[in-house]
Protein backbone atom coordinates (compact mmCIF):
# COMPACT_ATOMS: atom_id res chain seq x y z
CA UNK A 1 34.51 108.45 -0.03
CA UNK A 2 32.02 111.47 -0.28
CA UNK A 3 28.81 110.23 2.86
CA UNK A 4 26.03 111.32 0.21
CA UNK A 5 27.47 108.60 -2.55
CA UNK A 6 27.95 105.89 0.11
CA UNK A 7 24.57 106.35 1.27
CA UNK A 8 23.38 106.48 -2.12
CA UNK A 9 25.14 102.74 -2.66
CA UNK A 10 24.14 101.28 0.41
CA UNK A 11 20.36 102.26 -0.25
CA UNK A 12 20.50 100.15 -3.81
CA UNK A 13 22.56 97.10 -1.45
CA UNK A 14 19.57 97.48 1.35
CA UNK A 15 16.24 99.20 -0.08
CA UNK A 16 14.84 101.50 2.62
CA UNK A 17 11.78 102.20 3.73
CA UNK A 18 10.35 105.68 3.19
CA UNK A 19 11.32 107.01 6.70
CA UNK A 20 14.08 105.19 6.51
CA UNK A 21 15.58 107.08 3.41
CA UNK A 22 14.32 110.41 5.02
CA UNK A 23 17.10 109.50 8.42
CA UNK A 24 19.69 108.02 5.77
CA UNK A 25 19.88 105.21 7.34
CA UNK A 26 19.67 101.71 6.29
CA UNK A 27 19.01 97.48 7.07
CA UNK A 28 22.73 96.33 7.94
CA UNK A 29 21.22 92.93 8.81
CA UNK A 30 17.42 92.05 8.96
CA UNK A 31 17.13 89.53 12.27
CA UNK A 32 19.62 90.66 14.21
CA UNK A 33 20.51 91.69 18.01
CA UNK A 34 23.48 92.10 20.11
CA UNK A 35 24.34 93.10 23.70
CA UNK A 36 27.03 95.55 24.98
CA UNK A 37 29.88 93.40 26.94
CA UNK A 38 32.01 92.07 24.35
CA UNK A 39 33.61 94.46 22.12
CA UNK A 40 34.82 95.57 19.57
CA UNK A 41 31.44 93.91 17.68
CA UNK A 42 31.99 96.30 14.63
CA UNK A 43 35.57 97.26 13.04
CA UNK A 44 36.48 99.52 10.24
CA UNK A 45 39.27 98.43 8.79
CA UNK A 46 41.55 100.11 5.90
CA UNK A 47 43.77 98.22 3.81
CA UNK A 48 43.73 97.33 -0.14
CA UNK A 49 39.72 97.18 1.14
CA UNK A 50 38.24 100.10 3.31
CA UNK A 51 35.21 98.09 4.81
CA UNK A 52 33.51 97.91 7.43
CA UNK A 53 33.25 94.13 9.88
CA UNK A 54 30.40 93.41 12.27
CA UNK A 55 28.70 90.54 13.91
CA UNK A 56 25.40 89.82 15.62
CA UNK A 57 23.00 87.40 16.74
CA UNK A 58 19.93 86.27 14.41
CA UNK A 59 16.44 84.65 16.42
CA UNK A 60 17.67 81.36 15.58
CA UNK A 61 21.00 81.92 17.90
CA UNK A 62 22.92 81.88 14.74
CA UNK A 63 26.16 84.21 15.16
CA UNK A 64 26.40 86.07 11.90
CA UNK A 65 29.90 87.98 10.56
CA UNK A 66 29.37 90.83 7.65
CA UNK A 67 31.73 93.01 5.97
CA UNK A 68 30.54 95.77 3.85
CA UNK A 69 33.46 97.42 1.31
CA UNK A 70 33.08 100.84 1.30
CA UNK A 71 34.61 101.37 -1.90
CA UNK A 72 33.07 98.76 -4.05
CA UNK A 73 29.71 98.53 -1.51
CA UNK A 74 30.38 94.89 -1.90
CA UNK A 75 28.64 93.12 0.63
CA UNK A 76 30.10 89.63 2.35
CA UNK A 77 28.33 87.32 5.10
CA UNK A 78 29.39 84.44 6.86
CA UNK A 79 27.67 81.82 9.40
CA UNK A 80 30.49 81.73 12.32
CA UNK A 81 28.28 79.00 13.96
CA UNK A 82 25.04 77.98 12.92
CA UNK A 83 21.98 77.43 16.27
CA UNK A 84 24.60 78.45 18.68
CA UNK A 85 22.38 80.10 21.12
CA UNK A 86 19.04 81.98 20.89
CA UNK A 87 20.57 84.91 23.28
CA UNK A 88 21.90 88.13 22.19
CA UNK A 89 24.97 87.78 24.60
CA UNK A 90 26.97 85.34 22.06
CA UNK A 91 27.28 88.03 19.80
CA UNK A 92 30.91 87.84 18.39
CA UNK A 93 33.99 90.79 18.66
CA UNK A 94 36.73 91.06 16.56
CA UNK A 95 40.37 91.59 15.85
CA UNK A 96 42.76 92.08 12.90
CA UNK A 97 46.06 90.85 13.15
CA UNK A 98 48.94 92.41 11.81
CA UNK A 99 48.60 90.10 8.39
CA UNK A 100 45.28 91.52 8.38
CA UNK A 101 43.33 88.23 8.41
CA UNK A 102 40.49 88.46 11.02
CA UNK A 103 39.99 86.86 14.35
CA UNK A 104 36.00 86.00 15.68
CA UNK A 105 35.08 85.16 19.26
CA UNK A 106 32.00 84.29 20.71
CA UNK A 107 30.46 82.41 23.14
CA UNK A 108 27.53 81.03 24.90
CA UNK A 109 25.52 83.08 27.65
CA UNK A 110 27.60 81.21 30.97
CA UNK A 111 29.11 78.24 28.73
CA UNK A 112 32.64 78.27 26.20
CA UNK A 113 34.69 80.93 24.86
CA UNK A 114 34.72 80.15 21.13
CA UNK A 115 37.82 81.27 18.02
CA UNK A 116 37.80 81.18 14.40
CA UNK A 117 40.53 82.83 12.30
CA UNK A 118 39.79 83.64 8.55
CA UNK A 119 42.11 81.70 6.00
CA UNK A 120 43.01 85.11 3.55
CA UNK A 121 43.46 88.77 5.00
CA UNK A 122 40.23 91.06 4.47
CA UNK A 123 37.96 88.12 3.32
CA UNK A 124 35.24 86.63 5.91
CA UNK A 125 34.11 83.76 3.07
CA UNK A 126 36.66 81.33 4.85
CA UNK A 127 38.02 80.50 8.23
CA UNK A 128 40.05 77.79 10.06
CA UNK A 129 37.89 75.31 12.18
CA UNK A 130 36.38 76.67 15.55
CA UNK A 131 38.49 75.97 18.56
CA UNK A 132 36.92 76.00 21.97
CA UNK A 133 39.52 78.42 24.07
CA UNK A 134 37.72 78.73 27.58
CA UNK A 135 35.72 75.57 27.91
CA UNK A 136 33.03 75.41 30.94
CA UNK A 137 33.44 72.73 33.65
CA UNK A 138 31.36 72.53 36.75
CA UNK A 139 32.20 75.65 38.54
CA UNK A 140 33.50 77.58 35.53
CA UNK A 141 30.85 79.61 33.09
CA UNK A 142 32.12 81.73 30.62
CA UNK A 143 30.67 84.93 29.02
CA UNK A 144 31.61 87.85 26.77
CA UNK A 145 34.99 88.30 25.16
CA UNK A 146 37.04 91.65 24.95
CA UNK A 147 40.21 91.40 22.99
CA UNK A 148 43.02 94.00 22.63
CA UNK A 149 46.37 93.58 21.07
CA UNK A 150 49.54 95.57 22.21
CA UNK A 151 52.32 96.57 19.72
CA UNK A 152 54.71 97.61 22.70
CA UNK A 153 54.39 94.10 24.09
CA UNK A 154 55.05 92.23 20.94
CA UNK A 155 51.79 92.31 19.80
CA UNK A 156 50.64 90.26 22.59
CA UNK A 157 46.60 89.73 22.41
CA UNK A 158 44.85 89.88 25.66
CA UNK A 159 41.19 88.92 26.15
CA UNK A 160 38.88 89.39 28.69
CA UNK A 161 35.51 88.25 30.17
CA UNK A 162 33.14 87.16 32.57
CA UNK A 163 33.72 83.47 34.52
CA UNK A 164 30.89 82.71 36.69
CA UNK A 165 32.34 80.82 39.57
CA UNK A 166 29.55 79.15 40.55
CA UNK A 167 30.19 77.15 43.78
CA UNK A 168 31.55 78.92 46.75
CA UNK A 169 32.88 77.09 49.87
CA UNK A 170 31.62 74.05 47.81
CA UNK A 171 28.11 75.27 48.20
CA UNK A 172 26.78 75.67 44.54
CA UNK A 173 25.18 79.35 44.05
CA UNK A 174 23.38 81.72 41.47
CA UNK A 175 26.64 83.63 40.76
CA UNK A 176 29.31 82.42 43.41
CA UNK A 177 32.32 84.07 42.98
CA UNK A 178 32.29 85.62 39.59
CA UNK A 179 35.56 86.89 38.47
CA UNK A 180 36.92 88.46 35.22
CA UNK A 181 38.76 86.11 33.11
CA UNK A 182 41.86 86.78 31.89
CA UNK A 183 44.00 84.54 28.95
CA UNK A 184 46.52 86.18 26.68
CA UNK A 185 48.56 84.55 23.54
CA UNK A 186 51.83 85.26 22.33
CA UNK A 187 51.16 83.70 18.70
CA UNK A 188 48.55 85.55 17.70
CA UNK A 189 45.99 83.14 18.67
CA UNK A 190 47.39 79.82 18.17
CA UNK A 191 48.16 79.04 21.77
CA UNK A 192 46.56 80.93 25.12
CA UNK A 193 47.91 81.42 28.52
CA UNK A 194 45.98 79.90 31.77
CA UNK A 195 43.22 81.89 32.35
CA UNK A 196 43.88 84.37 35.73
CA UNK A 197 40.98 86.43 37.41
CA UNK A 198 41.44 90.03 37.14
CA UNK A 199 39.03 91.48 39.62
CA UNK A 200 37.96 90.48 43.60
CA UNK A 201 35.01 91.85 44.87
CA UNK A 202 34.92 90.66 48.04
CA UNK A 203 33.06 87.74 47.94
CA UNK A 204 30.04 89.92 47.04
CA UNK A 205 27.48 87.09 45.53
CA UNK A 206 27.13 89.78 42.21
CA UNK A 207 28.68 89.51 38.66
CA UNK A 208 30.82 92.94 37.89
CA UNK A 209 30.66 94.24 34.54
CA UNK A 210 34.02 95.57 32.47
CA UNK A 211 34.45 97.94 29.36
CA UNK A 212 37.29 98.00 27.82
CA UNK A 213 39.37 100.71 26.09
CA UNK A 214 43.42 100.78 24.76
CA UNK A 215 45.69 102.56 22.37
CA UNK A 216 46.64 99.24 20.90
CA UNK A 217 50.45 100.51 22.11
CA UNK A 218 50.68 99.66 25.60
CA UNK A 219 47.65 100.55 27.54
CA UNK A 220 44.52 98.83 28.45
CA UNK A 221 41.58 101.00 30.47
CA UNK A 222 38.88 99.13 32.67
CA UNK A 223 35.87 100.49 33.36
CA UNK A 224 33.98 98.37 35.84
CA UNK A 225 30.95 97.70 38.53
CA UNK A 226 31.11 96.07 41.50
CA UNK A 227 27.85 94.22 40.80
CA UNK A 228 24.73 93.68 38.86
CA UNK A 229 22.04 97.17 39.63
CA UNK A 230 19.37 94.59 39.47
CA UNK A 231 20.71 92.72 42.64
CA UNK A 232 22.45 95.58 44.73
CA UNK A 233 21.42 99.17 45.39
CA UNK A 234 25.12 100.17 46.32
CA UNK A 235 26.46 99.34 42.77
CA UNK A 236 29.40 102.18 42.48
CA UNK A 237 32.00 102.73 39.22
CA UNK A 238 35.49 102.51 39.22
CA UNK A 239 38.04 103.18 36.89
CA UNK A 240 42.09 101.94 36.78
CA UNK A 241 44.12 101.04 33.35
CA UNK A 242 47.16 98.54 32.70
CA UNK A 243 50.41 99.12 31.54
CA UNK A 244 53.97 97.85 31.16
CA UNK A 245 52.96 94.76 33.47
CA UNK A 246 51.46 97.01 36.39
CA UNK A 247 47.73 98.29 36.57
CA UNK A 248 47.09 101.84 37.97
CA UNK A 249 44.85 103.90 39.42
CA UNK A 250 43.78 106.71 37.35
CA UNK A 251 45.68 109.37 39.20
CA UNK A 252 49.01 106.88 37.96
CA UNK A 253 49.53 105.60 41.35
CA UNK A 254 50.42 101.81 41.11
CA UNK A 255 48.34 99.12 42.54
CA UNK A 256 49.96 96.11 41.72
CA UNK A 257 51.88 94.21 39.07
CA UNK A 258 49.65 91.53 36.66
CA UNK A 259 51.72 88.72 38.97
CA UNK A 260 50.20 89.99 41.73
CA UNK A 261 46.30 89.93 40.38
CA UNK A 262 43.41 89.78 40.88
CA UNK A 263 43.13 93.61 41.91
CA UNK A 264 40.76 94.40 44.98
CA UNK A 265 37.50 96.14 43.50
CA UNK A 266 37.09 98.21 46.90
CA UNK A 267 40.28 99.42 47.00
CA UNK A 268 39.94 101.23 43.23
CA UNK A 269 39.23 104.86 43.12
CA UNK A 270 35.47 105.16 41.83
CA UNK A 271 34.06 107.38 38.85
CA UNK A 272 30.77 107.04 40.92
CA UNK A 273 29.82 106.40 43.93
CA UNK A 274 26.01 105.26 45.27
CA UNK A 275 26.38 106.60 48.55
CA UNK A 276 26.36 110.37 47.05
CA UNK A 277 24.39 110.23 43.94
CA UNK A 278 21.63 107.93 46.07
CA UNK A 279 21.22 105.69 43.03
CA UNK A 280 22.32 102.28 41.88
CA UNK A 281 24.32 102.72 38.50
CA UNK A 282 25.36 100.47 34.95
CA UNK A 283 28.70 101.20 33.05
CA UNK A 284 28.12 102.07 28.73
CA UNK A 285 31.47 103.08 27.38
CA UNK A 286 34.86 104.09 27.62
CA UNK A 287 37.23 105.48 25.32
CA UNK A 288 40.95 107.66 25.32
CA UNK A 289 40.99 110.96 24.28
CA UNK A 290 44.16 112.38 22.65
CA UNK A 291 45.80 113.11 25.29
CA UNK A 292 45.08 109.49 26.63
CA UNK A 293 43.10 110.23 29.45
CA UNK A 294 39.86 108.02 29.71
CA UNK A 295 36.42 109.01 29.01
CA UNK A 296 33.29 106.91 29.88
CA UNK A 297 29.44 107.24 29.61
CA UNK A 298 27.69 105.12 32.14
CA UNK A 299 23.78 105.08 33.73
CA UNK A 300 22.11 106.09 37.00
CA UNK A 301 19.10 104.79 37.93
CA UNK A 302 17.17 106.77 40.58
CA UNK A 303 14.45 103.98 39.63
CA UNK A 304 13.39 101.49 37.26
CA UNK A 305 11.76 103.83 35.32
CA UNK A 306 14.26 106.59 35.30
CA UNK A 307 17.04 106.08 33.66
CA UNK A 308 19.94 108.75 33.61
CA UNK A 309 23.11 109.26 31.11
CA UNK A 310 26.11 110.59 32.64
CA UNK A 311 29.33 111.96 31.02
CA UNK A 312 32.39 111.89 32.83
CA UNK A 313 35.90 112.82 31.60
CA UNK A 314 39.46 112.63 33.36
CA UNK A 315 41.25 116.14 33.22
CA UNK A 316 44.75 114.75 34.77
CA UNK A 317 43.73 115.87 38.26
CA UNK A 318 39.80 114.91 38.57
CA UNK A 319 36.64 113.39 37.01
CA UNK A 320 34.22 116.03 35.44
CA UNK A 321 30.82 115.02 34.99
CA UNK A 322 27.78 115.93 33.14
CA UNK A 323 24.79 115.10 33.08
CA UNK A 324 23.54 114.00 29.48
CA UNK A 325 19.77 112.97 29.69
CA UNK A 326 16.91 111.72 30.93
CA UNK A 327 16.92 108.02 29.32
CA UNK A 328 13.18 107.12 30.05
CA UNK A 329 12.63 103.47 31.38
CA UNK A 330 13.94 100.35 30.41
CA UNK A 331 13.55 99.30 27.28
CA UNK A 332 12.04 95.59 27.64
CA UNK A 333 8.89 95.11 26.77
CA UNK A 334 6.62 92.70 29.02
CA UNK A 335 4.49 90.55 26.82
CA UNK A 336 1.27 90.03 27.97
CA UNK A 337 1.43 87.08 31.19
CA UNK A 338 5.26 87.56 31.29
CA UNK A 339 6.92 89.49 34.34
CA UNK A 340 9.60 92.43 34.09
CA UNK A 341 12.77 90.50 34.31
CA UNK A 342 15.89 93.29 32.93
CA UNK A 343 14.81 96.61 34.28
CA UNK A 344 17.95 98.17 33.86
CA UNK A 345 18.23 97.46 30.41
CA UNK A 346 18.65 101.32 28.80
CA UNK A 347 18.58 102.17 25.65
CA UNK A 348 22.51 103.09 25.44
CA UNK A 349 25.07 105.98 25.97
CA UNK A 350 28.67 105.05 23.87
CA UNK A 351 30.83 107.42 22.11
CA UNK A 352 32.83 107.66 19.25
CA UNK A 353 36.40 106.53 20.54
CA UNK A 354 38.49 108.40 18.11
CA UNK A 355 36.49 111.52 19.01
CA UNK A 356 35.39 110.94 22.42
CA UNK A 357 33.26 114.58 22.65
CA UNK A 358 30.99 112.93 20.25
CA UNK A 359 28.50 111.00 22.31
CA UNK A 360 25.31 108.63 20.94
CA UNK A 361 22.68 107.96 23.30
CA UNK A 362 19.20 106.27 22.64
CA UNK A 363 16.15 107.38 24.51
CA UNK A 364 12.96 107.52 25.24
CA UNK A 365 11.11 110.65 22.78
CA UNK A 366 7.04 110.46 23.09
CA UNK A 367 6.89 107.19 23.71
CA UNK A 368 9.76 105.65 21.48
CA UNK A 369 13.63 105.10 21.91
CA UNK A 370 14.97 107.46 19.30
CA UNK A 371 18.75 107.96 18.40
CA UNK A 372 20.15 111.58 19.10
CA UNK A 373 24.06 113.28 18.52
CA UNK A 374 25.19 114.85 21.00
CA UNK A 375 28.61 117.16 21.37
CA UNK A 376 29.76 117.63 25.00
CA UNK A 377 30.53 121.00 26.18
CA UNK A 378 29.12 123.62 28.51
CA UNK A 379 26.16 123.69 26.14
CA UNK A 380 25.28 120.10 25.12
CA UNK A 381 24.46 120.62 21.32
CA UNK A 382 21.75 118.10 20.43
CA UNK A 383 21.08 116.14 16.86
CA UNK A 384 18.56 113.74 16.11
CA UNK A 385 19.53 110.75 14.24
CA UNK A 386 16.20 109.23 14.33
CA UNK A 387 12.59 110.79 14.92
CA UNK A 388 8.79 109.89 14.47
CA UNK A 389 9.86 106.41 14.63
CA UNK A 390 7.27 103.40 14.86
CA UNK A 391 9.58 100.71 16.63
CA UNK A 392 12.36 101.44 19.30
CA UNK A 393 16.10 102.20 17.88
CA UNK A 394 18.38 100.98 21.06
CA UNK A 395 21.86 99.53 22.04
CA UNK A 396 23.77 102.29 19.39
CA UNK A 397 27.50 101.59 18.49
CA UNK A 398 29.80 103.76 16.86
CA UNK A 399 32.71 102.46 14.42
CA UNK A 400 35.39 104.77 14.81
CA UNK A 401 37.34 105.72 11.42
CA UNK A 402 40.24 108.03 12.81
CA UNK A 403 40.61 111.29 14.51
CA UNK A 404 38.08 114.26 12.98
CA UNK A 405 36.24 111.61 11.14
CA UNK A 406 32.85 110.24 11.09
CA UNK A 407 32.08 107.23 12.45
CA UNK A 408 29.61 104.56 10.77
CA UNK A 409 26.63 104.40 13.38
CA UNK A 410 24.82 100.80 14.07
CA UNK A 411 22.22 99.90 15.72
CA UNK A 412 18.97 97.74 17.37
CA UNK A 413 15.69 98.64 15.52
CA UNK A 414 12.70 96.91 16.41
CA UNK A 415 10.62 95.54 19.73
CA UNK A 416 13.12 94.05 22.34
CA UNK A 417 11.54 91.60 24.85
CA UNK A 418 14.38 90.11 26.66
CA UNK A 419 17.86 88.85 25.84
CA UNK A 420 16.31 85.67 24.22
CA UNK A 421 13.20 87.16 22.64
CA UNK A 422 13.99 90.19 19.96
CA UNK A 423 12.40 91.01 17.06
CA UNK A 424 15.01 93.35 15.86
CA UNK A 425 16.80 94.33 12.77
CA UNK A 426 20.26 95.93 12.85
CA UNK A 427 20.53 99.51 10.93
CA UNK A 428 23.52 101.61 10.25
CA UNK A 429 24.10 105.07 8.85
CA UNK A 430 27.67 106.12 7.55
């Protein structure tokens, strides 16, 4: 479909304000947030419907599905679950199965990994009852959800998160021995595997943070922490990727077979390390270019206030990084008698995985988070997607449609106080 007529649609489907219309962008959901550690949260999907699927969280912790048809710029919305959580981490990702119905996770910030599968293929007006899949005990707290399926493995779906472990030695403790949870199913959902712990860090009383990247053949990329920047200094980036039962560093020298998990975080090669670029960093994104070789975006923080984007791209032999930007600061804002509590929060670096050149970052422009383009190169070649804005536009995700395509571009508009206090709408632009 021609851009200019689909923007011309979606403006009648979701009137615009005046500088709105003048950035062609437009209200995907009014009330909405959503946090970057479970993906995919927005799918385009092509089948007797070319639409577009996304989720989010509304200020009343409901967790919201849409699905916009790009043809007919018919518009669908569902209530997954209704007062779930007011916190922007339950946000739900997605998969389609090969029947093309849709599944929905989500979850509660350290609580239970939730499913729903929809009843007809392409339709998000019905699903089968919610099942609890990870439920929370006394030591186990569950977060975030990550799935990929693999054709070469029978289509087996894999899905991945964050289990806060939280009593060590049987001394109960703010984070313990967090781990990343692993469960897979052979049936597409209906049954899961025990849950296995994919990382170690040593013991280190810090959560690590994982994104996620595949070719939905037989690969699975991690890109990963070994802590929280708000708790460590020495937070460092590593990289390694699964495949055909056996996880690798990204050189392709094996480290172990998924019997012999969890991996050792210290003993995987880093994209970054603290000790050199004397700062504390926070992973964004990671994609596979064509030749599938990863490429990630991540943050460096040389303080709280000066936030850093940096490119980096495997060329079979070595990283090579660039620098992107200067991000600004965080972008909470402290309400008046309320103390700085996420300082590491940027505004957001991702790219578009289908053409991983194509980078989106959000930062800080006289004042106010503004969305830019950017093309990575020798010569960064800049675009603004936003300008002269009056609230901050942050947390940008791009919805890849194929190889030398556009993607459709979402994200946070609005004043962002913490994870449990946003007044935020959700915009998009195709």
């Amino acid at each position: 479909m021609n851009d200019r007529l689909l923007i011309f649609f979606l403006a009648l489907l979701f009137p615009a304000t005046p500088a709105q219309a003048q950035e062609g962008s437009v209200v995907a959901a009014a009330d909405a947030a959503w946090c970057w550690f479970s993906d995919p949260r927005a799918l385009y999907h092509k089948e007797k419907k070319e639409a577009v699927y996304y989720g989010y969280i509304n200020s009343k912790g409901d967790v919201m599905v849409r699905a916009l048809d790009l043809r007919t710029h018919k518009m669908q919305a569902y209530t997954l679950h209704e007062k779930l959580q007011e916190d922007d981490h339950d946000v739900p990702s997605f998969l389609f199965l090969p029947d093309h119905r849709l599944l929905a996770f989500y979850c509660h910030h350290n609580g239970n990994i939730f499913m729903r599968k929809t009843v007809h293929p392409e339709d998000i007006t019905s699903w089968e009852a919610e099942r609890v899949i990870l439920e929370k005990d006394s030591v186990n707290f569950y977060c975030y959800m990550n799935p990929v399926m693999l054709r070469d493995e029978h289509n087996r779906i894999y899905l991945f998160g964050r289990n806060m472990v939280r009593r060590k030695n049987g001394i109960n403790q703010p984070w313990g021995e967090t781990g990343i949870y692993c469960i897979y199913s052979d049936d597409y959902g209906a049954t899961w595997s025990k849950k296995t712990n994919l990382l170690d860090n040593s013991g280190r009383n810090t959560p690590q943070y994982v994104k996620y990247a595949t070719d939905n053949k037989s690969r699975i990329d991690f890109l990963f922490t070994n802590g929280h920047p708000k708790q460590e200094a020495d937070i460092s980036v590593h990289h390694m990727y699964y495949e055909k039962g056996a996880f690798f560093q990204t050189n392709g020298k094996k480290i172990g077979g998924f019997g012999e998990l969890p991996v050792l975080i210290s003993g995987v090669d880093k994209v970054y390390d603290p000790a050199a670029g004397k700062a504390r960093s926070w992973i964004w994104d990671i994609a596979l270019d064509a030749a599938n070789r990863p490429v990630v975006t991540y943050a460096r923080y040389p303080s709280e206030t000066a936030h850093q984007y940096y490119y980096a791209r495997w060329n079979g032999q070595q990283w090579n990084t660039q620098k992107i930007a200067d991000a600004g600061p965080y972008i909470t804002i402290i309400k008046p008698g309320k103390k700085l509590l996420e300082a590491h929060y940027s505004g957001g670096i991702v790219l578009d995985h289908a053409n991983p050149e194509n980078i989106y970052v959000s930062r800080q422009i006289n004042g106010t988070f503004e969305i830019e383009q950017l093309k990575a190169g020798a010569r960064l070649q800049r675009v603004s997607v936003t300008s002269g804005s009056a609230v901050d536009n942050i947390r940008p995700y791009a919805v890849s449609r194929g190889r030398g395509r556009r993607p459709v571009l979402f994200w946070m508009a609005g004043r962002y106080y913490h994870y449990t206090d946003f007044d935020t709408n959700l915009k998009m632009m195709p």
